[in-house]
PDB file of N, CA and C in Angstrom:
ATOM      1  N   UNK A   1      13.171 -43.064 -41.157  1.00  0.00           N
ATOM      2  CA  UNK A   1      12.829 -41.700 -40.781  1.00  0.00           C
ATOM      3  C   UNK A   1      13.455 -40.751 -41.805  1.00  0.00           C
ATOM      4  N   UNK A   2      12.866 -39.057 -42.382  1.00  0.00           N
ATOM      5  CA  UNK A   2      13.283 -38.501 -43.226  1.00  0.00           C
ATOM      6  C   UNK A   2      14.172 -37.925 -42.751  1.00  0.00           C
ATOM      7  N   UNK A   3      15.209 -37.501 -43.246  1.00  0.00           N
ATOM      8  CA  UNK A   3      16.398 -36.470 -42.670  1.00  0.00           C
ATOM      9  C   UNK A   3      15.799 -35.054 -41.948  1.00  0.00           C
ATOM     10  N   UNK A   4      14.582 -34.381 -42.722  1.00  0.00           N
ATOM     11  CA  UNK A   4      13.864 -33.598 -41.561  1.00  0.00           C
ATOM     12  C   UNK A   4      13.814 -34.596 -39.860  1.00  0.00           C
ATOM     13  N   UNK A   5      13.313 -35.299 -39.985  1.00  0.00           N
ATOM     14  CA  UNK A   5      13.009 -36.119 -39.127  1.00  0.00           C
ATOM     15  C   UNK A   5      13.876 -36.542 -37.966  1.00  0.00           C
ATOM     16  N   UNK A   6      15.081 -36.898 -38.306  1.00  0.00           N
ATOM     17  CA  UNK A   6      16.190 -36.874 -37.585  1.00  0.00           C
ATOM     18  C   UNK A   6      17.040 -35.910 -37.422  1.00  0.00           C
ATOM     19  N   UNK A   7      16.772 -34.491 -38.052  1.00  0.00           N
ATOM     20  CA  UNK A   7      17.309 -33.387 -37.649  1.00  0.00           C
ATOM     21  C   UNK A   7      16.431 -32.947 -36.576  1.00  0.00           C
ATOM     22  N   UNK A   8      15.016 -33.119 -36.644  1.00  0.00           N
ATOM     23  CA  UNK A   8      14.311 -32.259 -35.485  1.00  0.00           C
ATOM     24  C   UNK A   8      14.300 -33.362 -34.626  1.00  0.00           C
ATOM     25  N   UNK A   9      14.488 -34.254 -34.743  1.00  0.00           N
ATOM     26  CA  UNK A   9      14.853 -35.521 -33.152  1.00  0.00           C
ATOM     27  C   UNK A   9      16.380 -34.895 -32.787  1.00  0.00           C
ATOM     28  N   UNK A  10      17.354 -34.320 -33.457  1.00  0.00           N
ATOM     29  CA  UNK A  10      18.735 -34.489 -32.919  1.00  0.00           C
ATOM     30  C   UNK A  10      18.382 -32.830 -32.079  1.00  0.00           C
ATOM     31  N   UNK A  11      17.355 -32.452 -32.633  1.00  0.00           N
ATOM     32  CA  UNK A  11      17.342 -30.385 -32.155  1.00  0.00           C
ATOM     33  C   UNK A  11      16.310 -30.822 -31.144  1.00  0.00           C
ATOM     34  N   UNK A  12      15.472 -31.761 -30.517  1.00  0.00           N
ATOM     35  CA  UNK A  12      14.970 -31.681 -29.546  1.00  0.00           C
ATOM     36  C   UNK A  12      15.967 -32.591 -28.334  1.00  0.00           C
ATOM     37  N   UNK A  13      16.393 -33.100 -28.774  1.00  0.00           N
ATOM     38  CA  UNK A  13      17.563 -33.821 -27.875  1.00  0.00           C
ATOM     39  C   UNK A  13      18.704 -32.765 -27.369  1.00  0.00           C
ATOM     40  N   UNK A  14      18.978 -32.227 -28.076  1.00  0.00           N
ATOM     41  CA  UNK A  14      19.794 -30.877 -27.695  1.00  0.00           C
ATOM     42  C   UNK A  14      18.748 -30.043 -27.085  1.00  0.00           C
ATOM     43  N   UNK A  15      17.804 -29.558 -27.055  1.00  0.00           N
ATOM     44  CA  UNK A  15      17.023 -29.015 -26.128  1.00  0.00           C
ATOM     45  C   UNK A  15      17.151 -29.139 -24.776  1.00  0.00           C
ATOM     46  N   UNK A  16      16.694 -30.520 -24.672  1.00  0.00           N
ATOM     47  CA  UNK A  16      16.524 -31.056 -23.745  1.00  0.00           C
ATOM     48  C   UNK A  16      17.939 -31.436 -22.963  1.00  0.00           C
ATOM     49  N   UNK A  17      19.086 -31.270 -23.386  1.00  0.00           N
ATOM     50  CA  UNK A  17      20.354 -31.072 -22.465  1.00  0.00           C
ATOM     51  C   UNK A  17      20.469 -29.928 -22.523  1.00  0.00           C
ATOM     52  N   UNK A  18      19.943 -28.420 -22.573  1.00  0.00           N
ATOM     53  CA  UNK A  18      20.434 -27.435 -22.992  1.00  0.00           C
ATOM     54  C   UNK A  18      19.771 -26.940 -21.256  1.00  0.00           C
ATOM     55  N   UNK A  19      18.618 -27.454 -21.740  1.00  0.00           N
ATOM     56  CA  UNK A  19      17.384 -26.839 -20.538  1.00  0.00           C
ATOM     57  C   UNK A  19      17.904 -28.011 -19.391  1.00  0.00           C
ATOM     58  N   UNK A  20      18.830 -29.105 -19.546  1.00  0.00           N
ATOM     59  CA  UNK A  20      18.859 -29.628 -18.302  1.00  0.00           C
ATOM     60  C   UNK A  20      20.537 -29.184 -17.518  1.00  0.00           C
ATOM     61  N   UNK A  21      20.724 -28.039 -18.556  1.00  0.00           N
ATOM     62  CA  UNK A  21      22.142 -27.576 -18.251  1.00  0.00           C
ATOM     63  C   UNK A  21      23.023 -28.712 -18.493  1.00  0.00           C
ATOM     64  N   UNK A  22      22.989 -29.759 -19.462  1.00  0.00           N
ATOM     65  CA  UNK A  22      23.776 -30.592 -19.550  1.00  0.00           C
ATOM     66  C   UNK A  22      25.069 -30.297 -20.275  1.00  0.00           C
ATOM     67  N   UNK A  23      24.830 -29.553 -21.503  1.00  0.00           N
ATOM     68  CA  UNK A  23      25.492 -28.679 -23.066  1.00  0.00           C
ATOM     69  C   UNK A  23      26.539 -27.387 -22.748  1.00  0.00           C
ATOM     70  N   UNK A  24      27.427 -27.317 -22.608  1.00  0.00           N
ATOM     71  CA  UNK A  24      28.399 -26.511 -22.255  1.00  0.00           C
ATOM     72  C   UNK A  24      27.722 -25.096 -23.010  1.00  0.00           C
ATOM     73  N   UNK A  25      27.783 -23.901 -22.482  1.00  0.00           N
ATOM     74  CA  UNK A  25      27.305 -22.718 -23.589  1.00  0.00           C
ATOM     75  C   UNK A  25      27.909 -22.347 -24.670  1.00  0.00           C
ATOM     76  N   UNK A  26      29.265 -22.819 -24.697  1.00  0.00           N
ATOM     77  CA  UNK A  26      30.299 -22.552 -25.488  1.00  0.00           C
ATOM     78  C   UNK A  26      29.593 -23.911 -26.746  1.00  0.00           C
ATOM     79  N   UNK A  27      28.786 -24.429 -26.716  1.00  0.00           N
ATOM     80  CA  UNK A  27      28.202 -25.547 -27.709  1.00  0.00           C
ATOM     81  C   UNK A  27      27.220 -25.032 -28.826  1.00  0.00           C
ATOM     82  N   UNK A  28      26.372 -24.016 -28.186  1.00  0.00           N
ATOM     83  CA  UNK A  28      25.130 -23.394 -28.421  1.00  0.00           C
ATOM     84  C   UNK A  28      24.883 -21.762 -28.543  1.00  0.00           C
ATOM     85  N   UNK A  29      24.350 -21.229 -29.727  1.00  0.00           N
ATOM     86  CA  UNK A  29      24.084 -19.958 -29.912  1.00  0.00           C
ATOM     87  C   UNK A  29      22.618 -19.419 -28.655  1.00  0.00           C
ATOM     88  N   UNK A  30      22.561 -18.285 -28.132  1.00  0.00           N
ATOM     89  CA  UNK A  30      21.524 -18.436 -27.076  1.00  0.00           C
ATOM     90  C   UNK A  30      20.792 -17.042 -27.991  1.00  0.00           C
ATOM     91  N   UNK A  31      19.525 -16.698 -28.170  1.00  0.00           N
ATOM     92  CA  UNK A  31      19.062 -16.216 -28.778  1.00  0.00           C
ATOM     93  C   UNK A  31      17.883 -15.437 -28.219  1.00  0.00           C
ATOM     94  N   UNK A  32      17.926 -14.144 -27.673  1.00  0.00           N
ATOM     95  CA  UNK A  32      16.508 -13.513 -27.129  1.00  0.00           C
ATOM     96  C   UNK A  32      15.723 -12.687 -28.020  1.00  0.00           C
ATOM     97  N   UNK A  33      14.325 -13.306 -28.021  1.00  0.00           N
ATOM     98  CA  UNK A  33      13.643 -12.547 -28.829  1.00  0.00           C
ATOM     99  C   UNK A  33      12.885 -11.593 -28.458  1.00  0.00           C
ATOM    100  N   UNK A  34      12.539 -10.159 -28.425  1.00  0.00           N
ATOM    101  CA  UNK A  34      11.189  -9.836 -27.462  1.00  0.00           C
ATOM    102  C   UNK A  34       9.877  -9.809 -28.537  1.00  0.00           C
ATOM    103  N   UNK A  35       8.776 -10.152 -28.107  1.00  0.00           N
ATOM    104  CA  UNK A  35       8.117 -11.032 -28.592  1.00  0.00           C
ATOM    105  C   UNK A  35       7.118  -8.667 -28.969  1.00  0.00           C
ATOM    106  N   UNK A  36       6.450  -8.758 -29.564  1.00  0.00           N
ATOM    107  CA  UNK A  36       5.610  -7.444 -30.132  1.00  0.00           C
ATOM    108  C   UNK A  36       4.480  -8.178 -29.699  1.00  0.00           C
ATOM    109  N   UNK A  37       3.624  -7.010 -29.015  1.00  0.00           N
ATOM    110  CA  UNK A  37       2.274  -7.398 -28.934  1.00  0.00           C
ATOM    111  C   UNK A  37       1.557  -5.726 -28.873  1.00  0.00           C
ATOM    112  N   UNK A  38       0.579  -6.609 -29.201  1.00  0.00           N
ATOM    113  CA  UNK A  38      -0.647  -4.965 -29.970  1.00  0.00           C
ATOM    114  C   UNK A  38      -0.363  -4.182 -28.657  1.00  0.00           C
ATOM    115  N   UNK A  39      -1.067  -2.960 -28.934  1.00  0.00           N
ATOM    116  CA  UNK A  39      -1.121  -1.966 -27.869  1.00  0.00           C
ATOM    117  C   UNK A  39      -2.717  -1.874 -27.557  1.00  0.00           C
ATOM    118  N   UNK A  40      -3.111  -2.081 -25.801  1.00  0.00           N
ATOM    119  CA  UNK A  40      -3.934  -2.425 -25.498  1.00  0.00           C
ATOM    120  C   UNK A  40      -5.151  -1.625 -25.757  1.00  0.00           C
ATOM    121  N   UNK A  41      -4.940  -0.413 -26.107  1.00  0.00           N
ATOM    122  CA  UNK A  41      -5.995   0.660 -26.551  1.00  0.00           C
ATOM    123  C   UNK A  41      -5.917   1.450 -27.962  1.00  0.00           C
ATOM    124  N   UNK A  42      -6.574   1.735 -28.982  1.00  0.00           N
ATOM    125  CA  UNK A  42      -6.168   2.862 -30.081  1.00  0.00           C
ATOM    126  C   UNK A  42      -7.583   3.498 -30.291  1.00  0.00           C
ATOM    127  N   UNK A  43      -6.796   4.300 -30.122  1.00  0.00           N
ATOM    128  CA  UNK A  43      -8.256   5.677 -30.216  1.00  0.00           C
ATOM    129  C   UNK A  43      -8.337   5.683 -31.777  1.00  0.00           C
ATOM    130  N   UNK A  44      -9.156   4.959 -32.294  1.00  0.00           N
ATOM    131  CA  UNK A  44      -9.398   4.977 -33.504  1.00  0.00           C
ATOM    132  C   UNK A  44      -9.679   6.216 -34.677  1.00  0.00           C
ATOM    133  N   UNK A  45     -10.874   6.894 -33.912  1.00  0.00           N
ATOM    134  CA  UNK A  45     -10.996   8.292 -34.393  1.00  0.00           C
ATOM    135  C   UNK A  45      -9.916   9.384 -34.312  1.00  0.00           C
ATOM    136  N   UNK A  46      -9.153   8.816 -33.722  1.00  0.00           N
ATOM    137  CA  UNK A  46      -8.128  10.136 -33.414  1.00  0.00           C
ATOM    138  C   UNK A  46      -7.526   9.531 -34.687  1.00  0.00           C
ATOM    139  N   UNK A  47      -6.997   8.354 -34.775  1.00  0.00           N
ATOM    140  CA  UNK A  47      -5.890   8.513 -35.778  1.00  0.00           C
ATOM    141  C   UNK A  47      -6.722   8.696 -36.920  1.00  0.00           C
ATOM    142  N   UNK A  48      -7.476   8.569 -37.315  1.00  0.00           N
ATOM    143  CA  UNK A  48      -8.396   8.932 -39.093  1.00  0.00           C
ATOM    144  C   UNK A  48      -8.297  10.215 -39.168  1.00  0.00           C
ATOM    145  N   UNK A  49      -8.967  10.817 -37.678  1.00  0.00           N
ATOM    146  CA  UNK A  49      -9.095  12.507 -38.008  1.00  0.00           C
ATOM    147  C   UNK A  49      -7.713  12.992 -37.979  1.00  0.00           C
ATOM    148  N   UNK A  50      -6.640  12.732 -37.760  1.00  0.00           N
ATOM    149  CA  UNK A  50      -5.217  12.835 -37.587  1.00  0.00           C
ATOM    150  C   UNK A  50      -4.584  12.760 -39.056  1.00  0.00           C
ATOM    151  N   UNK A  51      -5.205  11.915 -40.166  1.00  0.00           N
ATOM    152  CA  UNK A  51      -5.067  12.030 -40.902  1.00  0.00           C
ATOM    153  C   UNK A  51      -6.158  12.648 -42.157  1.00  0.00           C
ATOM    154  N   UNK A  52      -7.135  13.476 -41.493  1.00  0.00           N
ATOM    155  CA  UNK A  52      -7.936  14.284 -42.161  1.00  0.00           C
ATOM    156  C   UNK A  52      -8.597  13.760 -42.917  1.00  0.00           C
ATOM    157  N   UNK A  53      -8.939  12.061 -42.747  1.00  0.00           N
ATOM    158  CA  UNK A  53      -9.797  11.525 -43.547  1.00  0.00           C
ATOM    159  C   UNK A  53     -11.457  11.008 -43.199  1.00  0.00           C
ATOM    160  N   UNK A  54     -12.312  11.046 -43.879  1.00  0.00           N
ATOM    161  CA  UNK A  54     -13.815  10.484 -43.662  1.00  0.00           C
ATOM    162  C   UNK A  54     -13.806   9.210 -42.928  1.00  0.00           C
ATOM    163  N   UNK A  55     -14.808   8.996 -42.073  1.00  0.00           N
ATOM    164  CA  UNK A  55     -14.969   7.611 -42.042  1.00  0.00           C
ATOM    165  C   UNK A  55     -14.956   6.454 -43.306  1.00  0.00           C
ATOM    166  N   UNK A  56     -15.555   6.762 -44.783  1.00  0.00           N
ATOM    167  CA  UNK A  56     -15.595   6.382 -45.640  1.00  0.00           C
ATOM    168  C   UNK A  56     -14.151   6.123 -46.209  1.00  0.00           C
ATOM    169  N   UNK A  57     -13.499   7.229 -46.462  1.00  0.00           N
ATOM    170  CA  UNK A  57     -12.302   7.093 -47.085  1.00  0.00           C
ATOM    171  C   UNK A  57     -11.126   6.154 -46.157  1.00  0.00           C
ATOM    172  N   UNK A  58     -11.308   6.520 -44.608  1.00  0.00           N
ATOM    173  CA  UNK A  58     -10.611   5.786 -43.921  1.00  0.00           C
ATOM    174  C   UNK A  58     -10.820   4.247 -44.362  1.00  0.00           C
ATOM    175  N   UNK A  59     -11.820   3.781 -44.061  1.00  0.00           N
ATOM    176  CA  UNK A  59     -12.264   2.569 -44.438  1.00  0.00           C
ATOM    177  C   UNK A  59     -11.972   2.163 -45.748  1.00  0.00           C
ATOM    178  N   UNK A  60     -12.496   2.974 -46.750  1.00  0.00           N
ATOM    179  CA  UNK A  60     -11.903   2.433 -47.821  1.00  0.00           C
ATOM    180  C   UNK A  60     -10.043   1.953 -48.639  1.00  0.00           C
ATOM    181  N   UNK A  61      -9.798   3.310 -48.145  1.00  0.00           N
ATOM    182  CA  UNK A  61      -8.117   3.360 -47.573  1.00  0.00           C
ATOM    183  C   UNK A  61      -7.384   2.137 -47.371  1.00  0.00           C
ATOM    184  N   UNK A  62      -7.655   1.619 -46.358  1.00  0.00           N
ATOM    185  CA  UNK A  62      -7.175   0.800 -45.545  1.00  0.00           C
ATOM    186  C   UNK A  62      -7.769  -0.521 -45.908  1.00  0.00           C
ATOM    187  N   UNK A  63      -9.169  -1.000 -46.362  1.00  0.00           N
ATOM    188  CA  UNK A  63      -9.497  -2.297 -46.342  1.00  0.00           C
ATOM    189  C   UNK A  63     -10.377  -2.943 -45.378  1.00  0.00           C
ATOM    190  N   UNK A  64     -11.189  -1.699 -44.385  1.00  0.00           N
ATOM    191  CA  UNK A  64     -11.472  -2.080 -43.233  1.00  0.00           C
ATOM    192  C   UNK A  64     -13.238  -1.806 -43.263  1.00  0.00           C
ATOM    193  N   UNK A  65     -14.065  -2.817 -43.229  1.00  0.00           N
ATOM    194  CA  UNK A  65     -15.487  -2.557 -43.398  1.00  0.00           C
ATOM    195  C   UNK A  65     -15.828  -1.162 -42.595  1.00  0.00           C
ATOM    196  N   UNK A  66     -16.718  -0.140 -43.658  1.00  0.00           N
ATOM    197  CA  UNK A  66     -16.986   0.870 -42.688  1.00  0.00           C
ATOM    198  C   UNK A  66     -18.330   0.773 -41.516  1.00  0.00           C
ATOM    199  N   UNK A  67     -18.776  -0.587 -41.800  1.00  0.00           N
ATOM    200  CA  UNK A  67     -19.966  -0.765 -40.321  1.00  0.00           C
ATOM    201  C   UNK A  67     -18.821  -0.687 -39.164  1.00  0.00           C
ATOM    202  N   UNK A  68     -17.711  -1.907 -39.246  1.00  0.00           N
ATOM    203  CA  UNK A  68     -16.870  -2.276 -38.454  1.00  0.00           C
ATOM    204  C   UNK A  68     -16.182  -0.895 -37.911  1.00  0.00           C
ATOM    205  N   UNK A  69     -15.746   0.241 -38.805  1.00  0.00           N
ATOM    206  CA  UNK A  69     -15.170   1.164 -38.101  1.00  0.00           C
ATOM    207  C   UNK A  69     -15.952   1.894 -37.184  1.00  0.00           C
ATOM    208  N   UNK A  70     -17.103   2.527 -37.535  1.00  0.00           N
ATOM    209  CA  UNK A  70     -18.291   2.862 -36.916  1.00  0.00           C
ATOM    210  C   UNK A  70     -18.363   2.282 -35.693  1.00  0.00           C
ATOM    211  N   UNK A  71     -18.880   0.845 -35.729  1.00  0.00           N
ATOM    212  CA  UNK A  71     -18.852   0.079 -34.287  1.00  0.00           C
ATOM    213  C   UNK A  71     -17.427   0.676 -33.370  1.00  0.00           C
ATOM    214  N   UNK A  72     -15.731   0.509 -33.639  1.00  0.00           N
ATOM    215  CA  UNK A  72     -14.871   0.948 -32.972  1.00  0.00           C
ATOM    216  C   UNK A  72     -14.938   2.715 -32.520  1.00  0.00           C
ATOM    217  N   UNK A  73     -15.494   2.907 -33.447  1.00  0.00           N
ATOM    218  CA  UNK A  73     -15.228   4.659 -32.859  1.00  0.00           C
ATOM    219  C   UNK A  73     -16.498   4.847 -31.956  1.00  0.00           C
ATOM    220  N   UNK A  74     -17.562   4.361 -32.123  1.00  0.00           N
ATOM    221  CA  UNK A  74     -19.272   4.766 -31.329  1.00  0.00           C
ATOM    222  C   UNK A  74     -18.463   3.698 -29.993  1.00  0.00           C
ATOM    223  N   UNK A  75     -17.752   2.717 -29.907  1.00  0.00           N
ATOM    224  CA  UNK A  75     -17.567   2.288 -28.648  1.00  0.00           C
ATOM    225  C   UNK A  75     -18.755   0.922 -28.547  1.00  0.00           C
ATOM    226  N   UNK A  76     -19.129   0.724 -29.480  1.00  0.00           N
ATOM    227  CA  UNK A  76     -19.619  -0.203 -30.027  1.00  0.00           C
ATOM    228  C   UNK A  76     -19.361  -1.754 -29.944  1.00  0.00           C
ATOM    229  N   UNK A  77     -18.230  -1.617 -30.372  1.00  0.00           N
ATOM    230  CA  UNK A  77     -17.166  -2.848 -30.471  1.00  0.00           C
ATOM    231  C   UNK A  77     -15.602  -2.768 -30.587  1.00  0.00           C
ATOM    232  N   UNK A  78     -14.954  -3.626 -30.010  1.00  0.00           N
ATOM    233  CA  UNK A  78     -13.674  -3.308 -29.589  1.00  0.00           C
ATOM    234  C   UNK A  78     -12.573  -3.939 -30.979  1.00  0.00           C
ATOM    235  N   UNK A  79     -11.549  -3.233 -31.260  1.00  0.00           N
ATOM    236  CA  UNK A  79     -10.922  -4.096 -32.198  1.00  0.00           C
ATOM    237  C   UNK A  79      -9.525  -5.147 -31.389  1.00  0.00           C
ATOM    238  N   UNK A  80      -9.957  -6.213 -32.270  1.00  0.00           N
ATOM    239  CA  UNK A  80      -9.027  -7.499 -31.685  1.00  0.00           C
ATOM    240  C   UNK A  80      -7.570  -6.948 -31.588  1.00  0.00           C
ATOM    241  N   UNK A  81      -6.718  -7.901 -31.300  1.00  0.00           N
ATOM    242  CA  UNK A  81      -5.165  -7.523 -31.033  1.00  0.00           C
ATOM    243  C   UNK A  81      -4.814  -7.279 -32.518  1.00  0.00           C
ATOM    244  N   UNK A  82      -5.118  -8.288 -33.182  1.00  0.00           N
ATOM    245  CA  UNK A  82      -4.348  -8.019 -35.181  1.00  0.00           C
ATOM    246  C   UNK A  82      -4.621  -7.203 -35.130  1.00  0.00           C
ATOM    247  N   UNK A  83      -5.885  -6.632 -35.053  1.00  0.00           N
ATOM    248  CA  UNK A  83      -6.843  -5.283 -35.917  1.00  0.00           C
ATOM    249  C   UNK A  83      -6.124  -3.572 -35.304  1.00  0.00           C
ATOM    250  N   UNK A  84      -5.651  -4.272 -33.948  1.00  0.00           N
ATOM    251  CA  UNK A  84      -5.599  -3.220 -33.145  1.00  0.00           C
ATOM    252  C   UNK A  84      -3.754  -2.717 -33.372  1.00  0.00           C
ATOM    253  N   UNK A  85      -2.935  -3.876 -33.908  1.00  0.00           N
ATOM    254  CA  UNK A  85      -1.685  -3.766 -34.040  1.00  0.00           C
ATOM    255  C   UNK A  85      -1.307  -3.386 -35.654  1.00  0.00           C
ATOM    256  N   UNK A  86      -2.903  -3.795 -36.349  1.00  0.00           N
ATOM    257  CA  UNK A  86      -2.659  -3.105 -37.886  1.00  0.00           C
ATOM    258  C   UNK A  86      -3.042  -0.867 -37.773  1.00  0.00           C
ATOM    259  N   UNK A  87      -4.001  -1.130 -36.823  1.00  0.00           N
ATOM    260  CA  UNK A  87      -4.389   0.626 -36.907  1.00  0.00           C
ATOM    261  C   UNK A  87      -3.090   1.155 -36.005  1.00  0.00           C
ATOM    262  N   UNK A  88      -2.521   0.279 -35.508  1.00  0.00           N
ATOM    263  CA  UNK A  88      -0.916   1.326 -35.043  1.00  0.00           C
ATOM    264  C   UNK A  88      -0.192   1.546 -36.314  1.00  0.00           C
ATOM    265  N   UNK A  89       0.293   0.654 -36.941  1.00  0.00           N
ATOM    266  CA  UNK A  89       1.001   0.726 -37.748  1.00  0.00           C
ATOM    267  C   UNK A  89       0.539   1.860 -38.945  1.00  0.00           C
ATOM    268  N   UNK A  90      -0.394   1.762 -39.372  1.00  0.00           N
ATOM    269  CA  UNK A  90      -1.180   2.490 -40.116  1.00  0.00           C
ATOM    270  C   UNK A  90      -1.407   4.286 -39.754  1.00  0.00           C
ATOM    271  N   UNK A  91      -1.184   4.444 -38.229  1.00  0.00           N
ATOM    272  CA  UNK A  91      -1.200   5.454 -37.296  1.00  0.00           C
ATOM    273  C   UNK A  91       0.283   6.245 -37.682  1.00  0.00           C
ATOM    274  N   UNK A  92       1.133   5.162 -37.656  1.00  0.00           N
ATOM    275  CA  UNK A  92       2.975   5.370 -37.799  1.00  0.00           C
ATOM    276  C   UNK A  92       3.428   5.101 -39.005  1.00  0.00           C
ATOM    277  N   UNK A  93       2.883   4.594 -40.406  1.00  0.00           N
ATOM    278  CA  UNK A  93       3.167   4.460 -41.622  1.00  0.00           C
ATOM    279  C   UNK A  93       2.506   4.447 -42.730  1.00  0.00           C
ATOM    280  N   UNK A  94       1.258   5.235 -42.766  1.00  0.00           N
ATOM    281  CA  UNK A  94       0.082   5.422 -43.495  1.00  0.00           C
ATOM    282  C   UNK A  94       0.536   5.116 -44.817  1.00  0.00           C
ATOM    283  N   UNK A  95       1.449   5.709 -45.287  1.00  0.00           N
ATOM    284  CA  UNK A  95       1.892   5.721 -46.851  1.00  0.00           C
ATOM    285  C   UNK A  95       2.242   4.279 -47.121  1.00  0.00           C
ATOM    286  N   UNK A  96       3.288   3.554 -46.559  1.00  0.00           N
ATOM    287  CA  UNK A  96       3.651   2.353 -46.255  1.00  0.00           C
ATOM    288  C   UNK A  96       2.785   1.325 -46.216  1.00  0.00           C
ATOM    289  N   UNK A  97       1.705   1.435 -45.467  1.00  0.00           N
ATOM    290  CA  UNK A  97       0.091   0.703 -45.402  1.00  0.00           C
ATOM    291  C   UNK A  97      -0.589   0.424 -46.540  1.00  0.00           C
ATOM    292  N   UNK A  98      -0.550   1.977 -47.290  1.00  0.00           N
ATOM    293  CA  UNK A  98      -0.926   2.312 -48.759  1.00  0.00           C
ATOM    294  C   UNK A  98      -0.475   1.551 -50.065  1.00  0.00           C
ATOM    295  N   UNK A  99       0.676   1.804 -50.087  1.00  0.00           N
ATOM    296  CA  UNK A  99       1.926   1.641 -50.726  1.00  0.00           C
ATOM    297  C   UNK A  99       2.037  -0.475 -50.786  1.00  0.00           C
ATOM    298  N   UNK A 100       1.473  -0.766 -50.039  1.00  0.00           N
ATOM    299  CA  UNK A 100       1.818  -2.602 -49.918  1.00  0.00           C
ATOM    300  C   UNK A 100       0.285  -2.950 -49.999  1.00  0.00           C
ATOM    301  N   UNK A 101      -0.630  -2.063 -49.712  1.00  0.00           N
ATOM    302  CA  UNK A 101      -1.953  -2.601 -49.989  1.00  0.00           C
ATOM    303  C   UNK A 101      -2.566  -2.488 -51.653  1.00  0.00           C
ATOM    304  N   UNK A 102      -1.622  -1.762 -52.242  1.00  0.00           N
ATOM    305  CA  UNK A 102      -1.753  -1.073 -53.815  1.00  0.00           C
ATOM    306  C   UNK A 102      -0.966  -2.536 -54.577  1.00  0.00           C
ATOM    307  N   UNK A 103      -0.016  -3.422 -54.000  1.00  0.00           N
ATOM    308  CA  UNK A 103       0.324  -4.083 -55.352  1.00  0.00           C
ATOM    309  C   UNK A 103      -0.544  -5.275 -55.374  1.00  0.00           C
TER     310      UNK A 103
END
């Protein structure tokens, strides 16, 4: 077996006394993550016109087909969780969006 191999056999074995309360806590780092998830609605048009831009330029801007934006703002079609957690960000860091889509 590769040393990966017997490290992730020795980290599921410790799991598995961790979760059976076997492993003293004083053994083990405990680690909470809260997990980000999209926001269930974005008014799409608000944030473009928010930033005083065309449907065109928005789209172009950003990387985002302008049929596809069209469809989200007419109510057309809904954008997925990625799509919907990239137009937040983009809402809250336009330049930033810009700025990493440019290199």
């Amino acid at each position: 077996m590769s040393e990966f191999g017997k490290k992730l056999l020795e980290s599921m074995e410790q799991a598995v006394e961790i979760a059976q309360g076997d492993m003293p806590k004083s053994d083990y780092a405990e680690h909470i993550v809260q997990v980000a998830r999209a926001p269930e609605r974005v008014d799409v048009k608000a944030i473009r016109k928010s930033m005083g831009m065309t449907q065109a330029g928005f789209a172009a801007s950003f990387g985002l087909s302008l049929y596809t934006l069209r469809g989200w703002e007419q109510g057309k079609r809904k954008p997925d969780p990625a799509a919907r957690a990239y137009l937040r960000v983009i809402e809250k860091a336009p330049d930033t969006v810009r700025a990493a889509l440019a290199d």
